[in-house]
C-alpha atoms as a PDB file:
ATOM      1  CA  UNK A   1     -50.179 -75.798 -15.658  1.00  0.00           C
ATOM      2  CA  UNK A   2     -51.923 -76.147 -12.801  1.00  0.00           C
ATOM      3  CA  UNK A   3     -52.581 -73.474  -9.498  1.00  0.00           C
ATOM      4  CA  UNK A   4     -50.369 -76.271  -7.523  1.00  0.00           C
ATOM      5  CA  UNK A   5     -47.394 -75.320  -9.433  1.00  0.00           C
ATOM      6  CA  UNK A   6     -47.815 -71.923  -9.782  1.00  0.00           C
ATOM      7  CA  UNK A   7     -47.198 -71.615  -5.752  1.00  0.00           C
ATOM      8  CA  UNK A   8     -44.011 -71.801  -3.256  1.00  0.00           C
ATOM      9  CA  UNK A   9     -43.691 -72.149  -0.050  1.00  0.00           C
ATOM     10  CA  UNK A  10     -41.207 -69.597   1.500  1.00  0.00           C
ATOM     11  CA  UNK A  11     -40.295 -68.117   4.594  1.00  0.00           C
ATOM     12  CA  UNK A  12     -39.343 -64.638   5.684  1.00  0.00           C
ATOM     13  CA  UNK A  13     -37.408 -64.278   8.692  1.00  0.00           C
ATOM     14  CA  UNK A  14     -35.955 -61.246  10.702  1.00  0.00           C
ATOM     15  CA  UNK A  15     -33.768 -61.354  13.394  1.00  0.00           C
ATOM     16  CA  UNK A  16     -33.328 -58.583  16.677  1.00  0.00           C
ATOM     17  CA  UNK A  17     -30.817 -59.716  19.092  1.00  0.00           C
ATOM     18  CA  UNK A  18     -33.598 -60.777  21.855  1.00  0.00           C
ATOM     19  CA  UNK A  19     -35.989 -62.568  19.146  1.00  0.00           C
ATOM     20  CA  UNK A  20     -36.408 -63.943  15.511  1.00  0.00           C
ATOM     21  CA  UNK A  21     -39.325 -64.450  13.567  1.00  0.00           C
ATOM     22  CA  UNK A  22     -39.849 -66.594  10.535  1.00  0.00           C
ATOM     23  CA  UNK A  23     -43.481 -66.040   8.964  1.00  0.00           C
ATOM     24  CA  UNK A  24     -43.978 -69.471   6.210  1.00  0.00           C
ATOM     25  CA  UNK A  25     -46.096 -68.557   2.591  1.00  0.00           C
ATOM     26  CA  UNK A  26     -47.229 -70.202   0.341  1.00  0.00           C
ATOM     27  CA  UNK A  27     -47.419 -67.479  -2.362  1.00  0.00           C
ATOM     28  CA  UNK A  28     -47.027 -66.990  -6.296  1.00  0.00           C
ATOM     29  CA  UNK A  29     -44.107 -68.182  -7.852  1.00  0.00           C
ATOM     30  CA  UNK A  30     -44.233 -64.912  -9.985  1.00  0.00           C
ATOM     31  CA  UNK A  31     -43.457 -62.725  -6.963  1.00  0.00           C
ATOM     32  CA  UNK A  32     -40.788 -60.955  -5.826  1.00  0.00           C
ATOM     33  CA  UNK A  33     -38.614 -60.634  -2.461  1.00  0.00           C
ATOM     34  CA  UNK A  34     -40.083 -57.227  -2.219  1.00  0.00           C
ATOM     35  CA  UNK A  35     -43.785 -58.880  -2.849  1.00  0.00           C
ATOM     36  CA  UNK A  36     -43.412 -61.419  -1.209  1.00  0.00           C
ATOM     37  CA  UNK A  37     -41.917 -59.646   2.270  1.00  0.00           C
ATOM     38  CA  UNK A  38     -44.647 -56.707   2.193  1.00  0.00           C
ATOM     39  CA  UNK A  39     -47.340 -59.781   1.950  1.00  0.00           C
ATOM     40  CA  UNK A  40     -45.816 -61.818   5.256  1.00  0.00           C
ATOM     41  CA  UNK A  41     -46.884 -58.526   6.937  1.00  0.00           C
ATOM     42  CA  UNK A  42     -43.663 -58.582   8.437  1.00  0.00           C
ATOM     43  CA  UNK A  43     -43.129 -54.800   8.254  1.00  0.00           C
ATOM     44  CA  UNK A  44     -46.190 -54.298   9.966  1.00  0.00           C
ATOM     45  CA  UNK A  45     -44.853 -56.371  12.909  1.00  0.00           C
ATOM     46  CA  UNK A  46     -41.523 -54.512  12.930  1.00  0.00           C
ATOM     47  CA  UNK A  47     -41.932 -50.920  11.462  1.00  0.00           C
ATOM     48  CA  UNK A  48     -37.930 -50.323  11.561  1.00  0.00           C
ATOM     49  CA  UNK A  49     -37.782 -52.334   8.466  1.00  0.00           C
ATOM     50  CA  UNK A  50     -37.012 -50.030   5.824  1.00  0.00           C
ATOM     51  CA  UNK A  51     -36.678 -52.063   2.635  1.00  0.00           C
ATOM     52  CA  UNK A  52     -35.018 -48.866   1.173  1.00  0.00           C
ATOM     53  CA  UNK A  53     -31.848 -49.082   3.928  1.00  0.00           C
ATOM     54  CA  UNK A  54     -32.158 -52.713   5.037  1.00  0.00           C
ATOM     55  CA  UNK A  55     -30.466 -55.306   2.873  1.00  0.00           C
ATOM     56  CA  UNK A  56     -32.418 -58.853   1.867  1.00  0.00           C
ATOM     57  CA  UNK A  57     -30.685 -62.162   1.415  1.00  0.00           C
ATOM     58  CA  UNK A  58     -31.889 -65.708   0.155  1.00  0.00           C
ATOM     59  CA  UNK A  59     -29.575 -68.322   2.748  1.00  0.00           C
ATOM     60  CA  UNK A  60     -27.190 -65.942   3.512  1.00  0.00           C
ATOM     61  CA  UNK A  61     -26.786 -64.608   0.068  1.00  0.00           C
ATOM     62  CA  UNK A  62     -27.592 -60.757  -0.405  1.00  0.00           C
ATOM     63  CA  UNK A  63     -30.606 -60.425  -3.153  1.00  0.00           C
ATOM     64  CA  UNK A  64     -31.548 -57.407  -4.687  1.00  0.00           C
ATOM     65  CA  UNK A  65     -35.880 -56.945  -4.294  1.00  0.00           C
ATOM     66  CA  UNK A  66     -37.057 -57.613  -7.639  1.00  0.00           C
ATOM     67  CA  UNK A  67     -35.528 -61.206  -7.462  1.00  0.00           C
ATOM     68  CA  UNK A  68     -37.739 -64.224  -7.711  1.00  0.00           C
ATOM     69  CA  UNK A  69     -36.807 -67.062  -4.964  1.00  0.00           C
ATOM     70  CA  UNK A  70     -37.489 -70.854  -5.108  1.00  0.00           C
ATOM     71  CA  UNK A  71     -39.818 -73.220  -3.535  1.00  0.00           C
ATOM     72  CA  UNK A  72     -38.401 -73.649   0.123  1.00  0.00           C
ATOM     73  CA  UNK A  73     -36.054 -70.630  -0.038  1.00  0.00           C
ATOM     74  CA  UNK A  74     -35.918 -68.283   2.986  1.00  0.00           C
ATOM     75  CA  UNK A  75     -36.081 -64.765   2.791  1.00  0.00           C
ATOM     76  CA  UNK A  76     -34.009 -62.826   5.260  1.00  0.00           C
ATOM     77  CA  UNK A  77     -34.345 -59.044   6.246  1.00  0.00           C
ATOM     78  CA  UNK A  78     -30.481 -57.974   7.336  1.00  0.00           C
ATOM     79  CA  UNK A  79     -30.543 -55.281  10.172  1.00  0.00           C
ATOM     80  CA  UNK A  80     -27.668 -52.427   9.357  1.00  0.00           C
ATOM     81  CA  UNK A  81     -24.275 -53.317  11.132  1.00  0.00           C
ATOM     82  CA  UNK A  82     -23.535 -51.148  14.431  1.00  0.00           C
ATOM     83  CA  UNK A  83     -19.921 -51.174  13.613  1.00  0.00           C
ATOM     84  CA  UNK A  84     -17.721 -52.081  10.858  1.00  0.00           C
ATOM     85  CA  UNK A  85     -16.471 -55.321  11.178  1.00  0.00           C
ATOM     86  CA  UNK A  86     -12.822 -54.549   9.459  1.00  0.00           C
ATOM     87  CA  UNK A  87     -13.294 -51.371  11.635  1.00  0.00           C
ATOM     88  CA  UNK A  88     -13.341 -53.792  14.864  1.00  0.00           C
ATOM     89  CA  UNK A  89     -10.503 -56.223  13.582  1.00  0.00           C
ATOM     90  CA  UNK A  90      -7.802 -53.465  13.119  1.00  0.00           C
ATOM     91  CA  UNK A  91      -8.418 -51.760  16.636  1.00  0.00           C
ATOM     92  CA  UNK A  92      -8.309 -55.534  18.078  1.00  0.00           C
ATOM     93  CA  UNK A  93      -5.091 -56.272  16.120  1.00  0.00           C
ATOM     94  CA  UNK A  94      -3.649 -52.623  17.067  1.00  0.00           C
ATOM     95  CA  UNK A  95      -4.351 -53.497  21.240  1.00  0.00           C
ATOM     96  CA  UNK A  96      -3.228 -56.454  20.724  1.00  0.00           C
ATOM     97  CA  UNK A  97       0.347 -55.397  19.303  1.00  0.00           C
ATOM     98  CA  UNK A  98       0.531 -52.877  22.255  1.00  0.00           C
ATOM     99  CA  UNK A  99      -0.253 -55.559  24.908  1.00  0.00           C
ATOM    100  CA  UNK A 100       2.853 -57.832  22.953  1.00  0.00           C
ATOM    101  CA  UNK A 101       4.942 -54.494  22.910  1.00  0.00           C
ATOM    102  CA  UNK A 102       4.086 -53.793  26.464  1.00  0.00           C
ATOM    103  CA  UNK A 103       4.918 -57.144  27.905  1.00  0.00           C
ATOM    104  CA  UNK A 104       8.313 -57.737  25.853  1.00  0.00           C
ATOM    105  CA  UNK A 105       9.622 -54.756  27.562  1.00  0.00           C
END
């Protein structure tokens, strides 16, 4: 094999709700999310990132940090959720049954 094919090129992107950042690597196919994310010296960018509390996805698709990713694959870092999302949907559901109660009387 060659050193051509023993490289990727990958991105690692974070996301705050004022700004994103995508850092692009070309880095050792052998590595993993966790290597590869400490080595886009993203964490030294954003120090909240805690790979220990934040969650990592390839595409959307939650990885765990010892995976290995693909040529072209983007690494995300996930921040944690403020609220619940189910959380949100059953108080929206519960006003909006009182608003339909309310007005049908």
């Amino acid at each position: 094999m060659n050193a051509e094919s023993d490289t990727i090129q990958v991105e690692v992107a974070y996301a705050l709700p004022h700004e994103q950042r995508v850092i692009s690597l070309v880095v050792e196919s052998s590595m993993s999310v966790e290597d590869i994310i400490k080595q886009s010296g993203i964490i030294d960018v954003y120090p909240e990132i805690d790979l220990t509390k934040n969650k990592v996805g390839v595409f959307g698709r939650t990885v765990k940090l010892d995976s290995l990713v693909r040529n072209k694959d983007r690494i995300e870092i996930y921040r944690p959720l403020i609220a619940d999302p189910k959380e949100i949907r059953r108080k929206r559901a519960e006003e909006a049954r009182k608003k339909a109660k309310a007005a049908n009387q």
